[in-house]
Protein backbone atom coordinates (compact mmCIF):
# COMPACT_ATOMS: atom_id res chain seq x y z
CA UNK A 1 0.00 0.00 0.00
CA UNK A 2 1.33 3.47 -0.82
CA UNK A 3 0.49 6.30 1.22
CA UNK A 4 2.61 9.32 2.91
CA UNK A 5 1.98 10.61 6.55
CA UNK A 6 2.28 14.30 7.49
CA UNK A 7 2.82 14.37 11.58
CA UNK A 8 2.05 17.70 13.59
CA UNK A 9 1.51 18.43 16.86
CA UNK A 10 -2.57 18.51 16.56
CA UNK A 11 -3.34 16.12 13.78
CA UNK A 12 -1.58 13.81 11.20
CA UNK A 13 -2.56 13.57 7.19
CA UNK A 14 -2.30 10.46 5.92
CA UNK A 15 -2.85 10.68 1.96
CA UNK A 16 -3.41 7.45 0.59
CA UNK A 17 -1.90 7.03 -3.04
CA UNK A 18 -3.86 4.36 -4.11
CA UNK A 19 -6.44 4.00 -6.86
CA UNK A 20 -8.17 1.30 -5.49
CA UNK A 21 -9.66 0.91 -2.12
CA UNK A 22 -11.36 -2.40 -2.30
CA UNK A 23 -10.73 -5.55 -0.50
CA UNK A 24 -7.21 -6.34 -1.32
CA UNK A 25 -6.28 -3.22 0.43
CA UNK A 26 -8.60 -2.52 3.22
CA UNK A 27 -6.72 -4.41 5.84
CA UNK A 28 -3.51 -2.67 5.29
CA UNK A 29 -4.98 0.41 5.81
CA UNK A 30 -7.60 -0.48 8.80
CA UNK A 31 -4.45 -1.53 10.18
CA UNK A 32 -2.44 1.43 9.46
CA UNK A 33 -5.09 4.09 10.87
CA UNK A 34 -5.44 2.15 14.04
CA UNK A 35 -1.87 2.02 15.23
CA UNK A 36 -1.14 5.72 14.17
CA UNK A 37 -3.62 5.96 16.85
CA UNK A 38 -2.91 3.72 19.71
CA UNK A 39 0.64 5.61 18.76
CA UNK A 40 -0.74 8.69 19.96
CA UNK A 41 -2.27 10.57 16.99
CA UNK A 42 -5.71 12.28 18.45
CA UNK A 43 -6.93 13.74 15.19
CA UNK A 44 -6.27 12.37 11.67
CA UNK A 45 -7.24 13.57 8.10
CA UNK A 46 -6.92 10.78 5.48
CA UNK A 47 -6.73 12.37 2.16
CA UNK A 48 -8.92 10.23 -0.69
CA UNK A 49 -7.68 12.68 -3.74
CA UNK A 50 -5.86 9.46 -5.74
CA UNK A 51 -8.60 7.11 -4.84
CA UNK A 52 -10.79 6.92 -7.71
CA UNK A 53 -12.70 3.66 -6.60
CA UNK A 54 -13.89 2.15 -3.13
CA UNK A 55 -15.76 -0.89 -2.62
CA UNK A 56 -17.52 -2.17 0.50
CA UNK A 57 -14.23 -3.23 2.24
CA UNK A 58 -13.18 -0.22 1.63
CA UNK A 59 -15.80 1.79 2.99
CA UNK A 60 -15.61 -0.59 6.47
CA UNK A 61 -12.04 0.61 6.87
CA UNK A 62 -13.06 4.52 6.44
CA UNK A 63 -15.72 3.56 9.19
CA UNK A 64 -13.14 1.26 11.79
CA UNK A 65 -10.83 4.38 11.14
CA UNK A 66 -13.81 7.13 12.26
CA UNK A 67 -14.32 4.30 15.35
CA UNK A 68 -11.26 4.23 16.42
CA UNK A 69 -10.50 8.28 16.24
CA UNK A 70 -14.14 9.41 17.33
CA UNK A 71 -14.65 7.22 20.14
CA UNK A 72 -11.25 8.27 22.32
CA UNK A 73 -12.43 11.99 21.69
CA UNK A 74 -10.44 12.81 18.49
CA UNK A 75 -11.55 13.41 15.27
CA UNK A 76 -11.49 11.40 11.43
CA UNK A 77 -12.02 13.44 8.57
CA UNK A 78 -11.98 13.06 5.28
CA UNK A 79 -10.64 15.06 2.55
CA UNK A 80 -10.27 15.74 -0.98
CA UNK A 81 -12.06 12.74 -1.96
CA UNK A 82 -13.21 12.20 -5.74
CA UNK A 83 -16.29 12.14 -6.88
CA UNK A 84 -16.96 8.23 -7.21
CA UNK A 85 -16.20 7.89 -3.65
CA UNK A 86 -18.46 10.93 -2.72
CA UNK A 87 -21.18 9.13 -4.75
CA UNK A 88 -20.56 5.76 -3.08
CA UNK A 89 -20.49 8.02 0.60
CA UNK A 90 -24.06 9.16 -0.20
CA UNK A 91 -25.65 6.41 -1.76
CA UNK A 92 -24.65 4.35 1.59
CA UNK A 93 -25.40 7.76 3.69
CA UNK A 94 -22.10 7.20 5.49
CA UNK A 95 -22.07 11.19 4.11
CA UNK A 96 -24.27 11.60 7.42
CA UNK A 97 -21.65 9.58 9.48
CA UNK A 98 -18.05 10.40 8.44
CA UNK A 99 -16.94 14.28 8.31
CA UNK A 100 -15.39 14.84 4.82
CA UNK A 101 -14.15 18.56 3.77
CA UNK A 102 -13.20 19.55 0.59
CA UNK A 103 -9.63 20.02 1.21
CA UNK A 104 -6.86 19.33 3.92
CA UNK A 105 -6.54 22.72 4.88
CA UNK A 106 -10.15 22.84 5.89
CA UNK A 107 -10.07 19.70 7.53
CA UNK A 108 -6.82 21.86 9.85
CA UNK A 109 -8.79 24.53 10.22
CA UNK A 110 -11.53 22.64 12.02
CA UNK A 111 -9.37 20.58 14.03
CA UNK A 112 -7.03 24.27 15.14
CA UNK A 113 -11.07 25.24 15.79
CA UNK A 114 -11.86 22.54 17.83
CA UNK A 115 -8.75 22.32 20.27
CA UNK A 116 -8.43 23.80 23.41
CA UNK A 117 -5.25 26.44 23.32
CA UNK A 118 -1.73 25.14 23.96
CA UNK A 119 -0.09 26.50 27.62
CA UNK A 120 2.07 29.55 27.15
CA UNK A 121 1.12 31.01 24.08
């Protein structure tokens, strides 16, 4: 699976470079979002723009990567994603579940939005 990871103090982007996200894949990358997290990453934005084409095993790792980020208080949000997979996201109405923003800086802004101010600044 090829995908870069952009670490920062209040959120990480992970931008998958893959065309496909179907069931060859999904594992890898269910796997991947959950240990960034148990590794300490509150808030993650996984980027979609190369992913021209999900399945349903894809779509089960978008929503055990929103589990695992949601339910310890951070937040999952995805950006940038084409329009097959925005079709796919409302036709299953997991457009009603997930948080998806048009870009990554967006997705920044509302996580900068959301946290509580750092000490001494």
């Amino acid at each position: 699976m090829k995908f870069s990871i952009d670490k920062q103090d209040l959120y990480t982007v992970f931008k998958l470079e893959e065309e496909k996200l179907d069931s060859p894949l999904s594992p890898d990358l269910k796997s991947e979002l959950v240990s960034l997290q148990a590794q300490g990453t509150q808030n993650l934005i996984l980027n979609l723009s190369a992913t021209k084409y999900a399945d349903s095993s894809g779509l089960s790792a978008l929503l055990t990567g929103n589990r695992a980020y949601t339910e310890n208080g951070g937040a999952f949000i995805l950006s940038e994603i084409t329009p097959f997979v925005d079709k796919l996201l409302t036709i299953s109405q997991l457009n009603n579940v997930l948080t998806i923003l048009a870009t990554d800086e967006a997705a920044k802004d509302l996580i900068l939005a959301n946290s509580p101010e750092e000490e001494g600044e």
